[in-house]
N, C-alpha and C. Protein backbone atom coordinates (compact mmCIF):
# COMPACT_ATOMS: atom_id res chain seq x y z
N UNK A 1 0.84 -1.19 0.00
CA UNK A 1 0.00 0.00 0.00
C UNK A 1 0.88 1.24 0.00
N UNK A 2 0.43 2.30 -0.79
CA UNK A 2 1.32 3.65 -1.10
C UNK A 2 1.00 4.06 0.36
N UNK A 3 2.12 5.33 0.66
CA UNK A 3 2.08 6.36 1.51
C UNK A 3 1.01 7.30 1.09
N UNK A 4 0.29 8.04 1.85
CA UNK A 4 -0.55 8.82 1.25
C UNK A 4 0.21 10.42 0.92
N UNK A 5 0.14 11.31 0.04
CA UNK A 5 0.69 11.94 0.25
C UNK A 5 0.80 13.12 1.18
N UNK A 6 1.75 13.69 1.56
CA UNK A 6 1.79 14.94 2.53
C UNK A 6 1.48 16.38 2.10
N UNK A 7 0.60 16.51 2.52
CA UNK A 7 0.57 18.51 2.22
C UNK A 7 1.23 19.16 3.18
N UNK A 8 1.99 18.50 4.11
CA UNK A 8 2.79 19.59 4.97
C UNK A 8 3.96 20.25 4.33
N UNK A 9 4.03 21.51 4.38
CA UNK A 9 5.14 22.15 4.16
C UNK A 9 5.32 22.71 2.94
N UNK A 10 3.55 22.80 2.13
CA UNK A 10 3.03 23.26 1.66
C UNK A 10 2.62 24.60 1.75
N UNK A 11 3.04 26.01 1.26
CA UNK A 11 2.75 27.06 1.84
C UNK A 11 0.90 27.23 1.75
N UNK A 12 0.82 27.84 2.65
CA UNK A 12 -0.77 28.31 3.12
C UNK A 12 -1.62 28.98 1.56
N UNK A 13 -0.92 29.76 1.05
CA UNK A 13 -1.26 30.36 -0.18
C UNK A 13 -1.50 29.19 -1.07
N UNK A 14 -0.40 28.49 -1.35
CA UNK A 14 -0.47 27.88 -2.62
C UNK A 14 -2.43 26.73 -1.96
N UNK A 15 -2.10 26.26 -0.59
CA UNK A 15 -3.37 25.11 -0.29
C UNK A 15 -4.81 26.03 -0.45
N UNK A 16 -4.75 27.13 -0.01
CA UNK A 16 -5.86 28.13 -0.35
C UNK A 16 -6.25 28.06 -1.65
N UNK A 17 -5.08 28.74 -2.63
CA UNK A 17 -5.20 28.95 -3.81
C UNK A 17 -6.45 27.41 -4.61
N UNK A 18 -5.49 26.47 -3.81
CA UNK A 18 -5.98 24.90 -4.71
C UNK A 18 -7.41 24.70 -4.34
N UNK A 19 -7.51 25.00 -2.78
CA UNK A 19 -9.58 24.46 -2.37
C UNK A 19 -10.05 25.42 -3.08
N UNK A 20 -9.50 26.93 -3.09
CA UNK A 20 -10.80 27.65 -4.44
C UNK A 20 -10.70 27.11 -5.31
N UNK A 21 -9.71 26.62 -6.37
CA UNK A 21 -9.75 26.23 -7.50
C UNK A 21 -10.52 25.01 -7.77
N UNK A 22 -10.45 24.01 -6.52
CA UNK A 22 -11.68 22.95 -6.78
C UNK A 22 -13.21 23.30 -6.97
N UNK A 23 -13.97 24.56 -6.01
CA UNK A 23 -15.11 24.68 -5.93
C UNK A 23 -15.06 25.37 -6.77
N UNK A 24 -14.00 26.42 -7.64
CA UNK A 24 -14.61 27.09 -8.46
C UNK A 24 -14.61 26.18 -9.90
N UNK A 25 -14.36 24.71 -10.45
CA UNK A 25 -14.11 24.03 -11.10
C UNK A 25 -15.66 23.16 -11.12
N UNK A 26 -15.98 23.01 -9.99
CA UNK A 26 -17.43 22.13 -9.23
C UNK A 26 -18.41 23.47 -9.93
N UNK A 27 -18.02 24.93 -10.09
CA UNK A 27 -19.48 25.47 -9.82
C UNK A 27 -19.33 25.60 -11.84
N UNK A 28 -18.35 25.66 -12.38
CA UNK A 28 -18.04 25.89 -13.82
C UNK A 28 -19.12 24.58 -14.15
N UNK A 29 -18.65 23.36 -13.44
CA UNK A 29 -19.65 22.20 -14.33
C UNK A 29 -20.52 22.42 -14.25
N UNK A 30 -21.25 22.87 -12.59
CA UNK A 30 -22.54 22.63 -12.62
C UNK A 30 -23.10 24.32 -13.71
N UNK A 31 -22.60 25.36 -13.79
CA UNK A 31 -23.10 26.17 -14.81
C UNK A 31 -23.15 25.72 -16.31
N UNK A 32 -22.25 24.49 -16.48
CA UNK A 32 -22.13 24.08 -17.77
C UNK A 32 -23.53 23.41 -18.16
N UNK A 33 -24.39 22.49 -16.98
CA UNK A 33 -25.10 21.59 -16.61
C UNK A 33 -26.58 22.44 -17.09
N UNK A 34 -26.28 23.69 -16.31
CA UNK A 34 -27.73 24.71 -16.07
C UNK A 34 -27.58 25.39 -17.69
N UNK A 35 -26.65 25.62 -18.36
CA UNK A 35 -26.78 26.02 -19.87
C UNK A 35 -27.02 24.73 -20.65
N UNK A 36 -26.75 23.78 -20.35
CA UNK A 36 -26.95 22.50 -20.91
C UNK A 36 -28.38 22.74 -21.05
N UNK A 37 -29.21 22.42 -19.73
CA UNK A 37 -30.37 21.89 -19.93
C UNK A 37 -31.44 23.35 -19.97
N UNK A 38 -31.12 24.24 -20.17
CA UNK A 38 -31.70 25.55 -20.47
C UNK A 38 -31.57 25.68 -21.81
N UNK A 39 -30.69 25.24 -22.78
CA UNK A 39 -30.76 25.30 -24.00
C UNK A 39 -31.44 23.65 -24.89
N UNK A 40 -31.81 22.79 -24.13
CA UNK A 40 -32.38 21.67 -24.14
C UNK A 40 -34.24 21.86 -24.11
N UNK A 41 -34.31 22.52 -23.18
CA UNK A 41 -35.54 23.23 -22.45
C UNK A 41 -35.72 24.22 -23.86
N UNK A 42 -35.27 24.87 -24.19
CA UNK A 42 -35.50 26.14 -25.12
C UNK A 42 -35.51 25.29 -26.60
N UNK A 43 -34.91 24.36 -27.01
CA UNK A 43 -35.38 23.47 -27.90
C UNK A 43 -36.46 22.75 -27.78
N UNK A 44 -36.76 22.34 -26.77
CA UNK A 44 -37.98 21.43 -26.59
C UNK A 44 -39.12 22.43 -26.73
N UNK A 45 -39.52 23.27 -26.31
CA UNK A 45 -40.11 24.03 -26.44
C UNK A 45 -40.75 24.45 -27.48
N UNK A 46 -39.27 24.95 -28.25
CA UNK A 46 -40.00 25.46 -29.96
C UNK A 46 -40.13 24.33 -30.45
N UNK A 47 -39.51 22.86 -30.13
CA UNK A 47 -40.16 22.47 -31.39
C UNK A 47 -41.91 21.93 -31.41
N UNK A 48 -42.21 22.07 -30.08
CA UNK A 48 -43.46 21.98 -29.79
C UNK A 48 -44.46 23.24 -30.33
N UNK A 49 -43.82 24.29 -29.95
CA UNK A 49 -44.72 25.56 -30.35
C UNK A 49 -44.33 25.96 -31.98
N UNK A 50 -43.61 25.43 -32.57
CA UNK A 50 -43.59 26.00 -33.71
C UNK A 50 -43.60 24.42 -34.95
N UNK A 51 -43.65 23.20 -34.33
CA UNK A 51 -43.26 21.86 -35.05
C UNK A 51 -44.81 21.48 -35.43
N UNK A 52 -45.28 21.54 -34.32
CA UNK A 52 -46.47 20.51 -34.58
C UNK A 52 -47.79 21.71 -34.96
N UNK A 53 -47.39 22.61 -35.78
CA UNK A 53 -48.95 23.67 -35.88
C UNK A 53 -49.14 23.49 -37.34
N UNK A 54 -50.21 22.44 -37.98
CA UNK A 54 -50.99 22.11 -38.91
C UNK A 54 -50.97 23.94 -39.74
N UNK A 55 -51.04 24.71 -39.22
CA UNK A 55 -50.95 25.79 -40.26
C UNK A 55 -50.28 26.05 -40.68
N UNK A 56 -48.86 25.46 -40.30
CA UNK A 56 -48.05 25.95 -40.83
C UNK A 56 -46.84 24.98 -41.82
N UNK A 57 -47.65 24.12 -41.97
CA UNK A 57 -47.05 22.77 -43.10
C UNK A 57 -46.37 21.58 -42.13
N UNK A 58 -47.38 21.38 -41.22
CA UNK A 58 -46.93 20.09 -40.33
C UNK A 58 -46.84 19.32 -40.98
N UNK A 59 -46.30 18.12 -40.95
CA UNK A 59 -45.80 16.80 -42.01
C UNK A 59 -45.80 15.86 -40.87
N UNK A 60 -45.89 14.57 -40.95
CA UNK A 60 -45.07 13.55 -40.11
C UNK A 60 -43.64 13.80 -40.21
N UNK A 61 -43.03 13.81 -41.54
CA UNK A 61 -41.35 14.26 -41.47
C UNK A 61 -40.76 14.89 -40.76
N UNK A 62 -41.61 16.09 -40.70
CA UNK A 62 -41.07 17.11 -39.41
C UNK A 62 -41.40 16.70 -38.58
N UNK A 63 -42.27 16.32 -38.11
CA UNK A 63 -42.64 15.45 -36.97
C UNK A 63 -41.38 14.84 -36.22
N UNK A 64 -41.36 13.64 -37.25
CA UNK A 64 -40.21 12.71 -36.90
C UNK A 64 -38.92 13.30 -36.39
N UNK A 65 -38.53 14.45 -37.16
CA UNK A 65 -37.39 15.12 -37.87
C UNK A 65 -37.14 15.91 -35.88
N UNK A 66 -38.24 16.25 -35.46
CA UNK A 66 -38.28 17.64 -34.24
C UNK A 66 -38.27 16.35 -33.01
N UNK A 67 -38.78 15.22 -33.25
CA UNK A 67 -38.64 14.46 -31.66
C UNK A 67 -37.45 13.93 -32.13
N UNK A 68 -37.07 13.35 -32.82
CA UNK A 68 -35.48 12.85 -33.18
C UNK A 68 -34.54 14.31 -32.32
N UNK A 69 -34.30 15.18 -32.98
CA UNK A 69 -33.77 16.17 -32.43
C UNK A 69 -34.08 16.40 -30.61
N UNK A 70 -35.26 16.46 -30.54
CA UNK A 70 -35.45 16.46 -29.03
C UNK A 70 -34.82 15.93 -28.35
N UNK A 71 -35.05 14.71 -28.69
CA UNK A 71 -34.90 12.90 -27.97
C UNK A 71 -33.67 13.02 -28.04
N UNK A 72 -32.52 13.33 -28.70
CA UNK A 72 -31.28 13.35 -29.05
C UNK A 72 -30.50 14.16 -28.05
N UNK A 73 -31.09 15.36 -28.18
CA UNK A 73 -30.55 16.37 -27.33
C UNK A 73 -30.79 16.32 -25.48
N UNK A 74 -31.94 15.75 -25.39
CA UNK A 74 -32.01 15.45 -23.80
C UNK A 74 -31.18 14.23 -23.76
N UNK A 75 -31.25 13.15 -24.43
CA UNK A 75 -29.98 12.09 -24.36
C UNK A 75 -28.45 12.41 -24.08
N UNK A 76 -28.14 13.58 -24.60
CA UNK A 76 -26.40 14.30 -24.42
C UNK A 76 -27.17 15.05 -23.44
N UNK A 77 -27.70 15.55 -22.70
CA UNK A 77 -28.13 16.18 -21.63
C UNK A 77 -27.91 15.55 -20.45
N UNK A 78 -28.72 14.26 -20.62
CA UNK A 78 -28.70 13.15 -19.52
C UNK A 78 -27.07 12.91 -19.08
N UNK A 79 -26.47 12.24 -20.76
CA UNK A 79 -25.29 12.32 -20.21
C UNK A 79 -24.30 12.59 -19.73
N UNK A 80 -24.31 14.09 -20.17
CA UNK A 80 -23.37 14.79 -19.78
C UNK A 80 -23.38 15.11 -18.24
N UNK A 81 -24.93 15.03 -17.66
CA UNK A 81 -24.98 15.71 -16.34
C UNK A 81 -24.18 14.53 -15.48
N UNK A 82 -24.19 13.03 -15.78
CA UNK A 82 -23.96 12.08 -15.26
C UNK A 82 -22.67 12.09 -15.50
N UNK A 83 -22.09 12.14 -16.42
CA UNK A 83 -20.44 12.24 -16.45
C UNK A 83 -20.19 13.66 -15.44
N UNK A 84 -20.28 14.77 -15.57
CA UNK A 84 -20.17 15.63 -14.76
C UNK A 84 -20.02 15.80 -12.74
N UNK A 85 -21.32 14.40 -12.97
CA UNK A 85 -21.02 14.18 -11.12
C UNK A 85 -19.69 13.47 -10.50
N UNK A 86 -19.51 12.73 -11.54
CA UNK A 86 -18.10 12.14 -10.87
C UNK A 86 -16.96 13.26 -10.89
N UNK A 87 -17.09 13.92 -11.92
CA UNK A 87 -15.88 15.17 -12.02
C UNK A 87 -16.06 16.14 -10.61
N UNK A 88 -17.43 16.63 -10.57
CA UNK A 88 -17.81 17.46 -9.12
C UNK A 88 -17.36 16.72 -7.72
N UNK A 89 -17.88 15.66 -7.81
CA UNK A 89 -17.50 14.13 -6.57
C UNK A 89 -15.97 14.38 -6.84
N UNK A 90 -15.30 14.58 -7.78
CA UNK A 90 -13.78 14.44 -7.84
C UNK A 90 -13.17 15.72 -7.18
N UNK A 91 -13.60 16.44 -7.48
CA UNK A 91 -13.14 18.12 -7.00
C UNK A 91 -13.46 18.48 -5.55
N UNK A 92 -14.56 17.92 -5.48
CA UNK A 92 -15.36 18.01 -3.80
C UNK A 92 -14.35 17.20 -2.80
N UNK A 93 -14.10 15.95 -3.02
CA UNK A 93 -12.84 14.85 -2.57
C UNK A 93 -12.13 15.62 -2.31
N UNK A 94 -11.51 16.42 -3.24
CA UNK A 94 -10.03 16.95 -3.30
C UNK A 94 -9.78 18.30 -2.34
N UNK A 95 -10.97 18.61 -2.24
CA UNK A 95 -11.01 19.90 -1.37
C UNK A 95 -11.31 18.92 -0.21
N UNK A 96 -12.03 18.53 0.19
CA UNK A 96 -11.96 17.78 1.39
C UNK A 96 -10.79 17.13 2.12
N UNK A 97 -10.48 16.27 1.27
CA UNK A 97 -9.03 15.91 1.33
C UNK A 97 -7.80 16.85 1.53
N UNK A 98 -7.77 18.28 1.41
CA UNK A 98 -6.74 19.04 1.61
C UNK A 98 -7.20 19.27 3.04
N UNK A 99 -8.52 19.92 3.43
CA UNK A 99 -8.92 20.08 4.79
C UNK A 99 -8.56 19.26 5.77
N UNK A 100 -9.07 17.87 5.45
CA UNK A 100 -8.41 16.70 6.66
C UNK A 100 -7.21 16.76 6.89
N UNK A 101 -6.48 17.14 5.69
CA UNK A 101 -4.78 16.77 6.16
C UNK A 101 -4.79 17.99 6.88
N UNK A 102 -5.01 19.25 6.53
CA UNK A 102 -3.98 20.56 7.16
C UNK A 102 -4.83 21.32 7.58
N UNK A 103 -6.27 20.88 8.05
CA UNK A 103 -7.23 22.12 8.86
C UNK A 103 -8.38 20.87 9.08
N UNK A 104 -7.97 20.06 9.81
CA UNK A 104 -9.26 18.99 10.36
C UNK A 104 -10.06 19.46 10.80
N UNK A 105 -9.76 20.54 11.56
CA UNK A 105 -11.14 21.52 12.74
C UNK A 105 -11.87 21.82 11.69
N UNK A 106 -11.54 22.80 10.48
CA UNK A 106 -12.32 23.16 9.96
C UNK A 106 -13.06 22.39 9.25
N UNK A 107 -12.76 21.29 8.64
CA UNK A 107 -13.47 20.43 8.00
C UNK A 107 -14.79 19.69 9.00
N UNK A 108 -14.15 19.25 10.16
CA UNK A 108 -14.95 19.65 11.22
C UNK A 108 -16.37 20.30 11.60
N UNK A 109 -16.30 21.67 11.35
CA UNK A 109 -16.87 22.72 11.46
C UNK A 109 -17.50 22.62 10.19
N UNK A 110 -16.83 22.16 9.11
CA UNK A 110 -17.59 22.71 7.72
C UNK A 110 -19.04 21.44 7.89
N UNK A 111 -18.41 20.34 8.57
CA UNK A 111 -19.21 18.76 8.59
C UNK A 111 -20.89 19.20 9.29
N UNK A 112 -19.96 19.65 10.84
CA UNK A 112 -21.05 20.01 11.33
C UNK A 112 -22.27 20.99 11.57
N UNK A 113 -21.73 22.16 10.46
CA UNK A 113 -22.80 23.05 10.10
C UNK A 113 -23.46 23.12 9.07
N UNK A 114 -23.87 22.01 8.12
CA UNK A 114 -24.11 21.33 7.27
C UNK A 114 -25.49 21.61 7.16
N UNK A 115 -26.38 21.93 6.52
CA UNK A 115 -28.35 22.15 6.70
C UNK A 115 -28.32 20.76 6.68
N UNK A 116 -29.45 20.13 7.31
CA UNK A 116 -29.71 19.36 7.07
C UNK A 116 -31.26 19.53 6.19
N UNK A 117 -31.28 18.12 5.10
CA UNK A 117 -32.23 18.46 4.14
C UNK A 117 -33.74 17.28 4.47
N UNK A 118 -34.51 18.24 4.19
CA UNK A 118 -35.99 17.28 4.43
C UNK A 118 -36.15 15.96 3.98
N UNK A 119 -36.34 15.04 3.76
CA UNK A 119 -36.80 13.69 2.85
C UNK A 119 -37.11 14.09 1.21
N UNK A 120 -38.18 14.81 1.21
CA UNK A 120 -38.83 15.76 -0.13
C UNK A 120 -37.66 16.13 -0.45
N UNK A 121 -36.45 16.90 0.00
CA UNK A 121 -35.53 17.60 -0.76
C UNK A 121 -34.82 16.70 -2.13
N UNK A 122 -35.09 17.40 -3.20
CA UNK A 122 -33.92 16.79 -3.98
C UNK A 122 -32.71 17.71 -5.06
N UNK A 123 -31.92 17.18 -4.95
CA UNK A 123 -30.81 18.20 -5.58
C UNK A 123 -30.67 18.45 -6.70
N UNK A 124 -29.99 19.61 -7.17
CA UNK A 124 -30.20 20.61 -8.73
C UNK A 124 -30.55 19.18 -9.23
N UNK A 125 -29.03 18.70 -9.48
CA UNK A 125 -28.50 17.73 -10.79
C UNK A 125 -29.78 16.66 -10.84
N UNK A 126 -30.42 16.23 -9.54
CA UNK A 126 -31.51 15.39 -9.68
C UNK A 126 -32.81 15.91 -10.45
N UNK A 127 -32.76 16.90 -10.42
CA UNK A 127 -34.27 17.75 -10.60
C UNK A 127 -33.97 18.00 -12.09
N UNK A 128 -32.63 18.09 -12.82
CA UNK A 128 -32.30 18.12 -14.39
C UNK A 128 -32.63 17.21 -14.56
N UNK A 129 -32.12 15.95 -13.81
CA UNK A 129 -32.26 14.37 -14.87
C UNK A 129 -33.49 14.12 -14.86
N UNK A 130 -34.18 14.44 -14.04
CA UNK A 130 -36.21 14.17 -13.57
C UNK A 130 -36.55 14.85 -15.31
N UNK A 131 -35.59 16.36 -15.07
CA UNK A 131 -36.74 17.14 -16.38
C UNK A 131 -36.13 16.69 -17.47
N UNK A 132 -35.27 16.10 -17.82
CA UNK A 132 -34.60 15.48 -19.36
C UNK A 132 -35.17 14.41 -19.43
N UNK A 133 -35.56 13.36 -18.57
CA UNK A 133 -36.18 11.64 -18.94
C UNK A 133 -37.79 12.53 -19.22
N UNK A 134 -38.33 13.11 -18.59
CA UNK A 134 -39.54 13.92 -18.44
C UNK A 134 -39.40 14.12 -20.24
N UNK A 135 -38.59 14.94 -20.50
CA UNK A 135 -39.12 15.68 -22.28
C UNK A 135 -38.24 14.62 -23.48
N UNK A 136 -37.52 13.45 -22.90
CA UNK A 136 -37.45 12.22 -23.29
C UNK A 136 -38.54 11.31 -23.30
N UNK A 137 -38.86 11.35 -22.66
CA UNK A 137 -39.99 10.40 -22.05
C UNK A 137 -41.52 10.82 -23.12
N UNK A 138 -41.50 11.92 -22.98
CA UNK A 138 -42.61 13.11 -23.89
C UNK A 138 -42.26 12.84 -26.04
N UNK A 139 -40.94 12.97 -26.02
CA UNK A 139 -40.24 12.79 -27.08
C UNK A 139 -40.97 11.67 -27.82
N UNK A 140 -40.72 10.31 -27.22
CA UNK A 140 -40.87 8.62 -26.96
C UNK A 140 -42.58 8.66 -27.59
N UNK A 141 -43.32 9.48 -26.97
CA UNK A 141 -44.94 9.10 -26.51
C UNK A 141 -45.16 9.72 -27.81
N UNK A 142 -44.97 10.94 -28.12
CA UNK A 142 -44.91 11.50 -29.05
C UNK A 142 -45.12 10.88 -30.98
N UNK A 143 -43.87 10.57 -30.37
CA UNK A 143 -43.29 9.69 -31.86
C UNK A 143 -44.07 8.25 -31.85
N UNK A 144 -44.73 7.66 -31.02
CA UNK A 144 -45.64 6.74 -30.42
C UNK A 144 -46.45 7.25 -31.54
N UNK A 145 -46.94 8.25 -30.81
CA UNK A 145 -48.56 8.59 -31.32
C UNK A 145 -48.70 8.58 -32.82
N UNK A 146 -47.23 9.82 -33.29
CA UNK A 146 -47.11 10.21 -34.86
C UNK A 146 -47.37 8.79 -35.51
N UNK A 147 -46.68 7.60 -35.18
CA UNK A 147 -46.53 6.24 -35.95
C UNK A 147 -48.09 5.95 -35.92
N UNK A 148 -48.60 6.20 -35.08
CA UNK A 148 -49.89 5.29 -35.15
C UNK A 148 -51.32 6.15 -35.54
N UNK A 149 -51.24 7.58 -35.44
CA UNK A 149 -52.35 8.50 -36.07
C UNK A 149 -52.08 9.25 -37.42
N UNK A 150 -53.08 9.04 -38.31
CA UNK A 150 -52.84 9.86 -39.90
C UNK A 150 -52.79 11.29 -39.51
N UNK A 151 -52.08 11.75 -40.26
CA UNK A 151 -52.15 13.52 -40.39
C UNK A 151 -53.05 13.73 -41.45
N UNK A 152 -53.90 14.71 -40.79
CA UNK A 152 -54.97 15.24 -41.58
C UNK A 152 -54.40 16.53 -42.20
């Protein structure tokens, strides 16, 4: 088994410098996450309000053409948010991990002033993947229906 490594003797600046650089790395994904699925959301949208209006030369093609696109785009949505948690889980570690070695109290302190959250509570990244399987899920039913009703 390796030695773990030492942060002693590490100047104070440089260990500072590194725990911001983790959370500010954690908050870049999760903004990457919230433009992700805000521009996912803003597709889904039009292609509902502007795809499926018979006045304006609805087709099954387009049809097909706007939940393909949907379905597609909440799919790299899904994924990306899920690749993303291990990177956040990775950065979060790492800041933690500097605390235990060279400021336990505070980690300590950071542990035990913690909110605690209701049962009902659920977090950002959960409440994206709920609304991407949600306009996946919508996508699916959709393209269901198109296959099985004539366009008038």
């Amino acid at each position: 088994m390796e030695k773990p490594i030492s942060l002693k003797g590490i100047p104070l600046e440089v260990l500072l410098n590194y725990y911001n650089h983790q959370y500010e790395r954690m908050a870049k994904l999760e903004d990457q996450r919230t433009a992700i699925t805000n521009f996912t959301i803003t597709l889904s949208v039009l292609a509902f309000t502007f795809g499926f209006d018979p006045a304006k030369g609805f087709t099954k093609t387009i049809g097909f053409g706007l939940l393909i696109v949907m379905a597609t785009a909440n799919i790299f949505a899904i994924l990306y948010i899920l690749r993303t948690k291990s990177w956040i889980k990775t950065h979060k570690m790492r800041a933690d991990g500097m605390l235990e070695q060279r400021f336990k109290k505070l980690l300590t302190f950071n542990d035990e002033t913690h909110a605690k959250h209701s049962n009902w509570s659920i977090s950002r990244w959960k409440i994206q993947m709920l609304l991407h399987i949600l306009l996946l899920i919508v996508a699916i039913v959709m393209t269901v229906f198109l296959l099985i009703t004539p366009v008038i």
